[in-house]
PDB file of N, CA and C in Angstrom:
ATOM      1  N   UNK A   1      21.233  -0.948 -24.540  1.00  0.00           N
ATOM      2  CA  UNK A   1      21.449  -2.020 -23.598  1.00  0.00           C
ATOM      3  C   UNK A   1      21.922  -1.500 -22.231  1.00  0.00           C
ATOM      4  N   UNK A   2      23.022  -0.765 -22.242  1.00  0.00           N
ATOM      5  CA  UNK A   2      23.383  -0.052 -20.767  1.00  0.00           C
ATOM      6  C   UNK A   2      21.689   0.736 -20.263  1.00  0.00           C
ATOM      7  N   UNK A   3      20.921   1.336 -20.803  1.00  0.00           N
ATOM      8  CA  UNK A   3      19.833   2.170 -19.976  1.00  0.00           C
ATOM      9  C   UNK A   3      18.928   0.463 -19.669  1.00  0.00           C
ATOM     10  N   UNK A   4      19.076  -0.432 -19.781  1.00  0.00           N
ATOM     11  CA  UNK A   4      18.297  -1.385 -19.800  1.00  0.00           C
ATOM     12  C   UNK A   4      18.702  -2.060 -18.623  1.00  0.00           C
ATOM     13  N   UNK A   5      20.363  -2.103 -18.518  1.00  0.00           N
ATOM     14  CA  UNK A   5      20.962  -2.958 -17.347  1.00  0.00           C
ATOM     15  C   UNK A   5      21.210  -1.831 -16.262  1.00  0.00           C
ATOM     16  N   UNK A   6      20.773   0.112 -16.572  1.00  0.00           N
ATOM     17  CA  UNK A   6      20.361   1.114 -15.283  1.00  0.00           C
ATOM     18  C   UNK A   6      19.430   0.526 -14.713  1.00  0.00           C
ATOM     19  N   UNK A   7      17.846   0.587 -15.420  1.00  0.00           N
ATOM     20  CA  UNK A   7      16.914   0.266 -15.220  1.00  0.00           C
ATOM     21  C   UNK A   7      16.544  -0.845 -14.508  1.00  0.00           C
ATOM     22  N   UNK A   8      17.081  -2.003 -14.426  1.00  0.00           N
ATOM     23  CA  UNK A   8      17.078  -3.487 -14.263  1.00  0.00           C
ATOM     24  C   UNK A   8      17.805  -3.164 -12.327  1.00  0.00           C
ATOM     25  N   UNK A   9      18.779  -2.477 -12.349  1.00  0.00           N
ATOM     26  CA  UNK A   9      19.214  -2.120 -11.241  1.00  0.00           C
ATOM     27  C   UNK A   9      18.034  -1.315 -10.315  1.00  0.00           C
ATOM     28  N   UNK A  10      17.463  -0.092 -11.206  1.00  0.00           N
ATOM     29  CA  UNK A  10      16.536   0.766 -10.394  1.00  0.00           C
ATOM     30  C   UNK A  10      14.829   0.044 -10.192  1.00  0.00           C
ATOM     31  N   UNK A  11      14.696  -1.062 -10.864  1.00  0.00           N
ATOM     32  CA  UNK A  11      13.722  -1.662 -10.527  1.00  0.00           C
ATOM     33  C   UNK A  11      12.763  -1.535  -9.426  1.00  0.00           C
ATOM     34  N   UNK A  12      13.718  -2.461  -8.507  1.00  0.00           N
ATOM     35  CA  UNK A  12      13.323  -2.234  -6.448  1.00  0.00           C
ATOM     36  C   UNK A  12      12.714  -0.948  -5.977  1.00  0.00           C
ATOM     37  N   UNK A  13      12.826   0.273  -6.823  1.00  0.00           N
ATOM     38  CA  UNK A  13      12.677   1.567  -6.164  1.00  0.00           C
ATOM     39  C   UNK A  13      11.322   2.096  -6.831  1.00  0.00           C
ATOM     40  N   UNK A  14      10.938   1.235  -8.243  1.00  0.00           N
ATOM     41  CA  UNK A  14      10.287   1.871  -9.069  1.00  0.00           C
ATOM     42  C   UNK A  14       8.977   1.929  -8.696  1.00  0.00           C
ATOM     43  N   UNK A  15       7.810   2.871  -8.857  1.00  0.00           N
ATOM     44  CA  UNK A  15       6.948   3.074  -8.334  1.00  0.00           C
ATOM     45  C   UNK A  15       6.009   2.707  -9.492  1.00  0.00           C
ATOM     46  N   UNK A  16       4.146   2.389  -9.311  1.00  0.00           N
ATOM     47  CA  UNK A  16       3.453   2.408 -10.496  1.00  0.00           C
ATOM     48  C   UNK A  16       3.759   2.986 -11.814  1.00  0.00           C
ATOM     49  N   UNK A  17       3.787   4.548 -10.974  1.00  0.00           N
ATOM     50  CA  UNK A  17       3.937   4.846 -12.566  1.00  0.00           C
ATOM     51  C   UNK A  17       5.258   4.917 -13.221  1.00  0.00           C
ATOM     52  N   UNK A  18       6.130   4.786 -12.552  1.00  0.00           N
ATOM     53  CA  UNK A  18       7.549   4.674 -12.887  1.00  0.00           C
ATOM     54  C   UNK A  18       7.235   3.388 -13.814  1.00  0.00           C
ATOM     55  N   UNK A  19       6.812   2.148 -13.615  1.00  0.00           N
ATOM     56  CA  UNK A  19       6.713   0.935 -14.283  1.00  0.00           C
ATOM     57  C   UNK A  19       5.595   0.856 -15.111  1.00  0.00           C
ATOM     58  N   UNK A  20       4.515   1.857 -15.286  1.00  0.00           N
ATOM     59  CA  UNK A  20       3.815   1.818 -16.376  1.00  0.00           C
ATOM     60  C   UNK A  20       4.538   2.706 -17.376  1.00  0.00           C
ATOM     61  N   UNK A  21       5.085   3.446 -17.227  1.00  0.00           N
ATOM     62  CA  UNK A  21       6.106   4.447 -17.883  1.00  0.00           C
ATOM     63  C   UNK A  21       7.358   3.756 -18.683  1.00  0.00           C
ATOM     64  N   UNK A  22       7.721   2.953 -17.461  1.00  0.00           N
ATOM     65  CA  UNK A  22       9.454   1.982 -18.493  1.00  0.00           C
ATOM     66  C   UNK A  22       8.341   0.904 -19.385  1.00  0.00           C
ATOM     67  N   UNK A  23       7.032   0.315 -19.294  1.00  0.00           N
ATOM     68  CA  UNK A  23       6.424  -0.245 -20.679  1.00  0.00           C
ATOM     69  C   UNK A  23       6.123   0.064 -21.251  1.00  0.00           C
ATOM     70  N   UNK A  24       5.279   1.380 -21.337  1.00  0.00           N
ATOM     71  CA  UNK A  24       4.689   2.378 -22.086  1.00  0.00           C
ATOM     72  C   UNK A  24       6.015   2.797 -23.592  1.00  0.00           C
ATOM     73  N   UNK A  25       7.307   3.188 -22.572  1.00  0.00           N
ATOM     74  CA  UNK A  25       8.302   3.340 -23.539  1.00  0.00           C
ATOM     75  C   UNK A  25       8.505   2.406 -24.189  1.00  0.00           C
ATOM     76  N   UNK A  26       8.744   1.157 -23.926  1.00  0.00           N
ATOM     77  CA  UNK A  26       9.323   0.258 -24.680  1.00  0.00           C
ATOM     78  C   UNK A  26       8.304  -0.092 -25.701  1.00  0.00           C
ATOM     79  N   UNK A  27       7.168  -0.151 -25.618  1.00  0.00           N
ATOM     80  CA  UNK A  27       6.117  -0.224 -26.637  1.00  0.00           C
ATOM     81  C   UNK A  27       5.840   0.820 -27.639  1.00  0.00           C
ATOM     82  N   UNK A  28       6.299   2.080 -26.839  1.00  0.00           N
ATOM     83  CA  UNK A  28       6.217   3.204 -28.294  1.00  0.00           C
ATOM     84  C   UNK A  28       7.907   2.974 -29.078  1.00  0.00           C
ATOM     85  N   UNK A  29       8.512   2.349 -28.895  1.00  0.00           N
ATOM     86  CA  UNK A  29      10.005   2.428 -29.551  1.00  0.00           C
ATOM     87  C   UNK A  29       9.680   0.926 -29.798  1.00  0.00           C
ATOM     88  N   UNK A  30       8.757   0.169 -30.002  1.00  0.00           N
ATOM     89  CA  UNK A  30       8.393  -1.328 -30.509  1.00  0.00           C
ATOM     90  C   UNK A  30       9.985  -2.189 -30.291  1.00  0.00           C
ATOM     91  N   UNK A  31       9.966  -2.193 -29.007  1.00  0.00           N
ATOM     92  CA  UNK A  31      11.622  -2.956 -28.430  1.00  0.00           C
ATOM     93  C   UNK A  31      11.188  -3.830 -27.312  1.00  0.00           C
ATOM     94  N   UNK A  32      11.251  -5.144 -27.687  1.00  0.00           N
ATOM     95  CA  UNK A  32      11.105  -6.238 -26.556  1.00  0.00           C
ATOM     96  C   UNK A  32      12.255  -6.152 -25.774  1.00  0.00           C
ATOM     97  N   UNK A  33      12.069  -5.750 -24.514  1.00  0.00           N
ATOM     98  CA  UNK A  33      13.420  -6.218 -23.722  1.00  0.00           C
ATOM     99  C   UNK A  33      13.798  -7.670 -23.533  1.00  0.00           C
ATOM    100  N   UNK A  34      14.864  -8.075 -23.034  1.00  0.00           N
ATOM    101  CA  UNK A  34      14.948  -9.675 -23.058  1.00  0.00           C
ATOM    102  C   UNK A  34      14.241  -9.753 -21.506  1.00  0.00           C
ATOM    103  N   UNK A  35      13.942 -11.301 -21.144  1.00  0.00           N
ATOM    104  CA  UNK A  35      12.996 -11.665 -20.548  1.00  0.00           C
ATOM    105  C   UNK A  35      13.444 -11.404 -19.002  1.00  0.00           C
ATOM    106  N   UNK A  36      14.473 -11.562 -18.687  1.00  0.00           N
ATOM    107  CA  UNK A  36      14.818 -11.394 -17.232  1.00  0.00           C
ATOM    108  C   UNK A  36      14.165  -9.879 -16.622  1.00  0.00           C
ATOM    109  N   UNK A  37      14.958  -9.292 -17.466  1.00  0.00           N
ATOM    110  CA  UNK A  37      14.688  -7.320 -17.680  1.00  0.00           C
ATOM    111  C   UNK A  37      12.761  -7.432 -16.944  1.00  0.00           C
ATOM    112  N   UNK A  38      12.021  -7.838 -18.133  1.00  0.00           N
ATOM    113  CA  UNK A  38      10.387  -8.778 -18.183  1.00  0.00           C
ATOM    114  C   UNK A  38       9.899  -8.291 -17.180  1.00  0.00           C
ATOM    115  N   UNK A  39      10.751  -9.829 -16.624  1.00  0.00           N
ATOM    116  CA  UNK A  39      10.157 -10.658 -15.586  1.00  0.00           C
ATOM    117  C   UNK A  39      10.544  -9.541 -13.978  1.00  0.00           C
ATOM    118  N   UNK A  40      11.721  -8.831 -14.143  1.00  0.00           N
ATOM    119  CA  UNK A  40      11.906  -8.549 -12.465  1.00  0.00           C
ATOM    120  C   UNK A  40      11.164  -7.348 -12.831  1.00  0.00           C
ATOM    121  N   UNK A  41      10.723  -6.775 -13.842  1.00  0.00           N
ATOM    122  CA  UNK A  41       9.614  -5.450 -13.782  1.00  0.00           C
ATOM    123  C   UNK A  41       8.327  -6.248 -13.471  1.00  0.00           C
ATOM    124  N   UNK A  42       7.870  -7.037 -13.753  1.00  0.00           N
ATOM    125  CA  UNK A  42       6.581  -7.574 -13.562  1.00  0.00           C
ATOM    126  C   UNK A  42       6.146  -7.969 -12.524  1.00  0.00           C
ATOM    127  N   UNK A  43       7.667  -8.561 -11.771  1.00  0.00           N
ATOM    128  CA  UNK A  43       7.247  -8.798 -10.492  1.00  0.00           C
ATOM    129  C   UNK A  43       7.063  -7.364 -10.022  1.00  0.00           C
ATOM    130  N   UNK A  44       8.012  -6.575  -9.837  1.00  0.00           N
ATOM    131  CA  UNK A  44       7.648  -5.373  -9.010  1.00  0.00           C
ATOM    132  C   UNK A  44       6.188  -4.700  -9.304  1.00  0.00           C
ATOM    133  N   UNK A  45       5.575  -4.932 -10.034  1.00  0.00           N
ATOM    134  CA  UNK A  45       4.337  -4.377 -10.435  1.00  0.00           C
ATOM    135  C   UNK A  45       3.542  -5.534  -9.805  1.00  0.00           C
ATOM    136  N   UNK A  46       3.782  -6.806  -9.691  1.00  0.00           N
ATOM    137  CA  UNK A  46       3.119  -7.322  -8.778  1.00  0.00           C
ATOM    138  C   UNK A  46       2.798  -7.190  -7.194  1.00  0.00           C
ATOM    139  N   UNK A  47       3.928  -6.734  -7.051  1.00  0.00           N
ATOM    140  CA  UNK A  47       4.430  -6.207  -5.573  1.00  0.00           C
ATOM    141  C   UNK A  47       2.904  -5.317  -5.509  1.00  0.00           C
ATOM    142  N   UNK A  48       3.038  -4.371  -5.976  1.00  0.00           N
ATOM    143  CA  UNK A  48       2.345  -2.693  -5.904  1.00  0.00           C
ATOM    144  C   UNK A  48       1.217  -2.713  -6.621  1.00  0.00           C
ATOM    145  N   UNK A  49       0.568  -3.974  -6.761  1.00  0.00           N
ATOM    146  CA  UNK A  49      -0.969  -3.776  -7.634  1.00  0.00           C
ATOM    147  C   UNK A  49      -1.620  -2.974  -7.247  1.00  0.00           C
ATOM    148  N   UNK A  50      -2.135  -3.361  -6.002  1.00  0.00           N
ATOM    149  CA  UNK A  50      -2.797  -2.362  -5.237  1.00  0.00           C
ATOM    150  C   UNK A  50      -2.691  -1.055  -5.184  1.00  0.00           C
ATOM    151  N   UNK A  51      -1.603  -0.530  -5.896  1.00  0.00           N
ATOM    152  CA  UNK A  51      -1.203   0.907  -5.671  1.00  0.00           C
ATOM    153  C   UNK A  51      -1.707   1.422  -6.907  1.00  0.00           C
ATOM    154  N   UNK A  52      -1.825   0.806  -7.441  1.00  0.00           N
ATOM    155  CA  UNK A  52      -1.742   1.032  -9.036  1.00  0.00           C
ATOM    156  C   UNK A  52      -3.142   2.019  -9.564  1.00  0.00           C
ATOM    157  N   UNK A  53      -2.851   2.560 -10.376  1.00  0.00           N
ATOM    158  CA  UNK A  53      -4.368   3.640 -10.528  1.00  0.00           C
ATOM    159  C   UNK A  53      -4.784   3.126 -12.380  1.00  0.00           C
ATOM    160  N   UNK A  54      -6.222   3.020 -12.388  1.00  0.00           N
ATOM    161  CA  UNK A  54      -6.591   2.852 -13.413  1.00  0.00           C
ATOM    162  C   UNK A  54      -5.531   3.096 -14.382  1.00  0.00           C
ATOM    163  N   UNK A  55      -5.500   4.429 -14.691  1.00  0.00           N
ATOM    164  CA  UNK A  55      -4.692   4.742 -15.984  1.00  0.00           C
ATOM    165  C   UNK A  55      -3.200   4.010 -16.237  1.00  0.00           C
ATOM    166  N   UNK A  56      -2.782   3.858 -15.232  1.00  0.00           N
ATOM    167  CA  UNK A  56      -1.719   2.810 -14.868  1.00  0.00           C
ATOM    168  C   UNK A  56      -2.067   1.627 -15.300  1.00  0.00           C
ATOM    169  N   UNK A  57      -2.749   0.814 -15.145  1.00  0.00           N
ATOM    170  CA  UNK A  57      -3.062  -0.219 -15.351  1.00  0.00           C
ATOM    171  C   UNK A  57      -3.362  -0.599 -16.746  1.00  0.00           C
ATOM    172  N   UNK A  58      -3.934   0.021 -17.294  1.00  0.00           N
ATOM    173  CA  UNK A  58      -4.376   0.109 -19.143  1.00  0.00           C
ATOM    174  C   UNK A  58      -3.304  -0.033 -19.711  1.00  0.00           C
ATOM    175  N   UNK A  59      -2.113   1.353 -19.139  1.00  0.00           N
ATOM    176  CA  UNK A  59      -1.108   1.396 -20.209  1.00  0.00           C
ATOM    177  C   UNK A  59      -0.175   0.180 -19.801  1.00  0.00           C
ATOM    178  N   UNK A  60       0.043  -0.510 -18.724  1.00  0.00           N
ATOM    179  CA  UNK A  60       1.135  -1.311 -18.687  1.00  0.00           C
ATOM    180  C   UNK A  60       0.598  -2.510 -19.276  1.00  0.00           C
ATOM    181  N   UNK A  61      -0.755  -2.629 -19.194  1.00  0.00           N
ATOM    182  CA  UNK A  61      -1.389  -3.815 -20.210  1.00  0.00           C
ATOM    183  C   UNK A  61      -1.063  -3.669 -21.620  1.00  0.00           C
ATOM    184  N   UNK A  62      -1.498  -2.516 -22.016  1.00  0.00           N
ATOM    185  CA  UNK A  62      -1.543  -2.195 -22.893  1.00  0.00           C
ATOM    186  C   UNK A  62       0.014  -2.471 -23.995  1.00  0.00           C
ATOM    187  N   UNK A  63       0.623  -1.665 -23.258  1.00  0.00           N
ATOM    188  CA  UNK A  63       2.369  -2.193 -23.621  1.00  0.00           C
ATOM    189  C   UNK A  63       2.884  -3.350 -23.727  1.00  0.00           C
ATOM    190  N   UNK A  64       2.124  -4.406 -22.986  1.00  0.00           N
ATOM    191  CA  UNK A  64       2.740  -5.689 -22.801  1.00  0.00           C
ATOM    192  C   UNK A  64       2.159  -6.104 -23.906  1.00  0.00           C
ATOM    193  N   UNK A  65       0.862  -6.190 -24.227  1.00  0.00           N
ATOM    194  CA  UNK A  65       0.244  -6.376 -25.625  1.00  0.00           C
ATOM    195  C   UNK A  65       1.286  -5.859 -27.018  1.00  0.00           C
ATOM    196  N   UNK A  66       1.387  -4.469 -26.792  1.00  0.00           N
ATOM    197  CA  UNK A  66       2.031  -3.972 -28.097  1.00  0.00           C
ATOM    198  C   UNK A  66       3.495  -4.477 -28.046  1.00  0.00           C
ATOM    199  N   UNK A  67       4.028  -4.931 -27.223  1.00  0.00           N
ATOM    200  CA  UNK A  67       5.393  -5.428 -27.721  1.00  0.00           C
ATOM    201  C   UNK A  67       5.472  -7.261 -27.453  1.00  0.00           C
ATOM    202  N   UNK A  68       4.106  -7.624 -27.685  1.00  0.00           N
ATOM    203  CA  UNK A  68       4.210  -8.775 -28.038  1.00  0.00           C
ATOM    204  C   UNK A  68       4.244 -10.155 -26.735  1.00  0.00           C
ATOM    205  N   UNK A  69       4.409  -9.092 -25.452  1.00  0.00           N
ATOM    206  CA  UNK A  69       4.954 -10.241 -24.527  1.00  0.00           C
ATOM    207  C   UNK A  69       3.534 -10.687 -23.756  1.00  0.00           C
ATOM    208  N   UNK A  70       3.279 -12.125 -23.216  1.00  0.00           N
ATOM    209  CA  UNK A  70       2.549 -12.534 -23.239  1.00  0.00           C
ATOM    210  C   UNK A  70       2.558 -13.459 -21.682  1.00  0.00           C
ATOM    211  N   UNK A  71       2.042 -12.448 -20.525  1.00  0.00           N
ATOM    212  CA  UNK A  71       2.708 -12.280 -19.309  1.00  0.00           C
ATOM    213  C   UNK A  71       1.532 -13.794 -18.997  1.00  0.00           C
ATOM    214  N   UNK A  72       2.071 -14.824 -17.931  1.00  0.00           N
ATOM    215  CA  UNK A  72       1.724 -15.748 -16.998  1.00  0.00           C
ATOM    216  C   UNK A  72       0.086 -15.361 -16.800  1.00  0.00           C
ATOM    217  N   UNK A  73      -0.234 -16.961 -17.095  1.00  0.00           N
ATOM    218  CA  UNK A  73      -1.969 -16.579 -16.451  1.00  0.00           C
ATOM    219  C   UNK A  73      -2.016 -15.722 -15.040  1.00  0.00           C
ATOM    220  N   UNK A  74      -0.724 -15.714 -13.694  1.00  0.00           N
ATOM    221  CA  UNK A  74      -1.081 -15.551 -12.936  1.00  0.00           C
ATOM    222  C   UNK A  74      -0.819 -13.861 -12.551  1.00  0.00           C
ATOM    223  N   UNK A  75      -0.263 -13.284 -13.342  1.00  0.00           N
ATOM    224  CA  UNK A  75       0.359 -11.954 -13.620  1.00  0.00           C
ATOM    225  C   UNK A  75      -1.244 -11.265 -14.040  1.00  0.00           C
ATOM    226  N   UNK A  76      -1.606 -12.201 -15.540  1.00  0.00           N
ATOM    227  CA  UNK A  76      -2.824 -11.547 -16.238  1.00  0.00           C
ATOM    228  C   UNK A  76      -3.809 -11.316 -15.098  1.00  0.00           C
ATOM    229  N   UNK A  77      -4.360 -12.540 -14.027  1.00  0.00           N
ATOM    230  CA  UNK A  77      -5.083 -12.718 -13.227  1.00  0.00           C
ATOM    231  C   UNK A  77      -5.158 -11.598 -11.524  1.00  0.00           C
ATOM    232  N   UNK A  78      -3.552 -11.308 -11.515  1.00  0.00           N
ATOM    233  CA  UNK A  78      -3.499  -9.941 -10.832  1.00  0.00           C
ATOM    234  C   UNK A  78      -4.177  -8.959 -11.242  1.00  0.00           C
ATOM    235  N   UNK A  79      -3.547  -8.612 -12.510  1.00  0.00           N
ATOM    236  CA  UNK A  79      -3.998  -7.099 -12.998  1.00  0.00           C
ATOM    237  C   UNK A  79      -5.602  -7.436 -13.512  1.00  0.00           C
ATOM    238  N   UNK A  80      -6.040  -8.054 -13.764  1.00  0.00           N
ATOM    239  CA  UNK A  80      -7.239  -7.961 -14.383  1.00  0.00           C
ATOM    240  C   UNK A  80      -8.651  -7.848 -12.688  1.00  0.00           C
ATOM    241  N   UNK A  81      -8.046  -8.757 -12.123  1.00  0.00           N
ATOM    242  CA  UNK A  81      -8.691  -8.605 -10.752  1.00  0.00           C
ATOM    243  C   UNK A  81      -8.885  -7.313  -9.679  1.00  0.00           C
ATOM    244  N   UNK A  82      -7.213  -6.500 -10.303  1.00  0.00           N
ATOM    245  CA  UNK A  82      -7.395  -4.956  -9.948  1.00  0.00           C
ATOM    246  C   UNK A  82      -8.579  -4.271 -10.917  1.00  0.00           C
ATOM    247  N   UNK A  83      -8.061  -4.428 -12.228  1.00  0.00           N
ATOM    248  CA  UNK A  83      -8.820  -3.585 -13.127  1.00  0.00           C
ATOM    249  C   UNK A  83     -10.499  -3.707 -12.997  1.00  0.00           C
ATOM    250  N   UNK A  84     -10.992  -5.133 -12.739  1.00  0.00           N
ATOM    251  CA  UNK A  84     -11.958  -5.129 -12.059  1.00  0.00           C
ATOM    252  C   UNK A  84     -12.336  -4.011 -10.968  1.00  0.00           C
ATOM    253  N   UNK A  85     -11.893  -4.485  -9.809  1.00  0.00           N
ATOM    254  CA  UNK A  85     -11.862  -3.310  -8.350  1.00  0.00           C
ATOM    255  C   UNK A  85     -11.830  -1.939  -8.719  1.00  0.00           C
ATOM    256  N   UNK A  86     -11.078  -1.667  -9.631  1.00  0.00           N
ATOM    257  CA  UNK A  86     -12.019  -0.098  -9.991  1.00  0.00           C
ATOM    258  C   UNK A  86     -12.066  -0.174 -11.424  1.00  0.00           C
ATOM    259  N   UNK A  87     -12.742  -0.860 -11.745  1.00  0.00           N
ATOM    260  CA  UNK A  87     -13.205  -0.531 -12.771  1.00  0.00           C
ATOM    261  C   UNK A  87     -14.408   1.013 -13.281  1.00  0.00           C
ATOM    262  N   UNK A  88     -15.259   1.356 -12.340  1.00  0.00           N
ATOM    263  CA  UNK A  88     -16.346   2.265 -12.634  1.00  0.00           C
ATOM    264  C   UNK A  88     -15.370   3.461 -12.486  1.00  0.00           C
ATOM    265  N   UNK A  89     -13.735   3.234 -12.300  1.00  0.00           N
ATOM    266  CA  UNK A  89     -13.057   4.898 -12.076  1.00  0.00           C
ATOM    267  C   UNK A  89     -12.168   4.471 -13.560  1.00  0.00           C
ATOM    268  N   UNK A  90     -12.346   3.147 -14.558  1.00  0.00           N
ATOM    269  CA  UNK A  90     -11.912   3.228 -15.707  1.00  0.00           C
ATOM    270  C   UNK A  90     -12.450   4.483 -17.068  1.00  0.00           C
ATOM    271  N   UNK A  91     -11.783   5.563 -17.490  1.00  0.00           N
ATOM    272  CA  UNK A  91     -12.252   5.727 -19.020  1.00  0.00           C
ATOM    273  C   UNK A  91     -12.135   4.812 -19.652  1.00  0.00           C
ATOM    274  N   UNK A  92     -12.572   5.386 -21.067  1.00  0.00           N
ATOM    275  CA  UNK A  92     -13.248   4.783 -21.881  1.00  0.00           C
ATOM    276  C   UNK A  92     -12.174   4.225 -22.894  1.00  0.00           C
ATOM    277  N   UNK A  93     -11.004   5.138 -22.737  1.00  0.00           N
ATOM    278  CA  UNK A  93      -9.465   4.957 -23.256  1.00  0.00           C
ATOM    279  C   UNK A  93      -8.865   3.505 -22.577  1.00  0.00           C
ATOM    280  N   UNK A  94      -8.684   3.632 -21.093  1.00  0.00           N
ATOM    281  CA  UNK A  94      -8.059   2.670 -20.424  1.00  0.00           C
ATOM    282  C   UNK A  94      -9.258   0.991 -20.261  1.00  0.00           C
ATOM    283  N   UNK A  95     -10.606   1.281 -20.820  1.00  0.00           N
ATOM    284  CA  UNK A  95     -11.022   0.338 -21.288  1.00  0.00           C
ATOM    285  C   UNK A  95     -10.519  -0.098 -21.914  1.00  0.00           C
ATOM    286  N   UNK A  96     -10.642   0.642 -23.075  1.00  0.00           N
ATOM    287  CA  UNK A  96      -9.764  -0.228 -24.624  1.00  0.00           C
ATOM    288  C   UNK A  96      -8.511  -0.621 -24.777  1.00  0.00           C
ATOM    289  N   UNK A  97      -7.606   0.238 -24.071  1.00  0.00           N
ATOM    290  CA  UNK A  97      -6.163   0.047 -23.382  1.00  0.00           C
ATOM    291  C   UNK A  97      -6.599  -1.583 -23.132  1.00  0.00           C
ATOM    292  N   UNK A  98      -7.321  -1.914 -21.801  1.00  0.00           N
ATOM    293  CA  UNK A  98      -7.319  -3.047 -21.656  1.00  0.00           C
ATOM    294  C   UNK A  98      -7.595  -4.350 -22.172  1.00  0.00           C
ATOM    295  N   UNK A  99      -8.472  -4.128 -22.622  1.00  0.00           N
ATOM    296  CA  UNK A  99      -9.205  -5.402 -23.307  1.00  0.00           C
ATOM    297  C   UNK A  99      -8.302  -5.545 -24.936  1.00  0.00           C
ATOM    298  N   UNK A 100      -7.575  -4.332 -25.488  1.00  0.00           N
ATOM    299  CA  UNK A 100      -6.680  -4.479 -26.622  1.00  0.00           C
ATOM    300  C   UNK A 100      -5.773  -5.526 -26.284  1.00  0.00           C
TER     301      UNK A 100
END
């Protein structure tokens, strides 16, 4: 819980992969954070779509899937609209990442 309420603090600073990285973890240690924690990572990844690089994009989907959380049509409708835009620089991994 304390690395959760670090994290929650270092948010603002966190970069793509910094935030495909804090979901990625929480999905390999199968640990829902509580929803606030969620929600101010999601926004910041909303912030920085654009920044975001394929492989980035798979796994933070991907994570949100494996730990169950089940982000706003308008969140899904970001990232999927990136993943579109480059899609032809997707593997074949961060396909399945996605659509899992």
């Amino acid at each position: 819980d304390a690395l959760c309420v670090r994290a929650s603090i270092c948010i603002p600073k966190f970069t793509c992969v910094d935030l495909s990285n804090f979901f990625w973890s929480f999905a390999t240690m199968d640990y829902k954070p509580d929803s606030e924690l969620l929600d101010r990572a999601l926004n910041r990844a909303i912030q920085l779509v654009h920044n975001f690089r394929p492989v980035s994009i798979s796994t933070l989907i991907w994570s949100l899937a494996k730990i169950g959380v089940k982000p706003e049509a308008k969140v899904i409708r970001v990232f999927c609209t990136k993943a579109m835009s480059v899609c032809q620089l997707i593997d074949a991994q961060g396909v399945s990442n996605v659509l899992w």
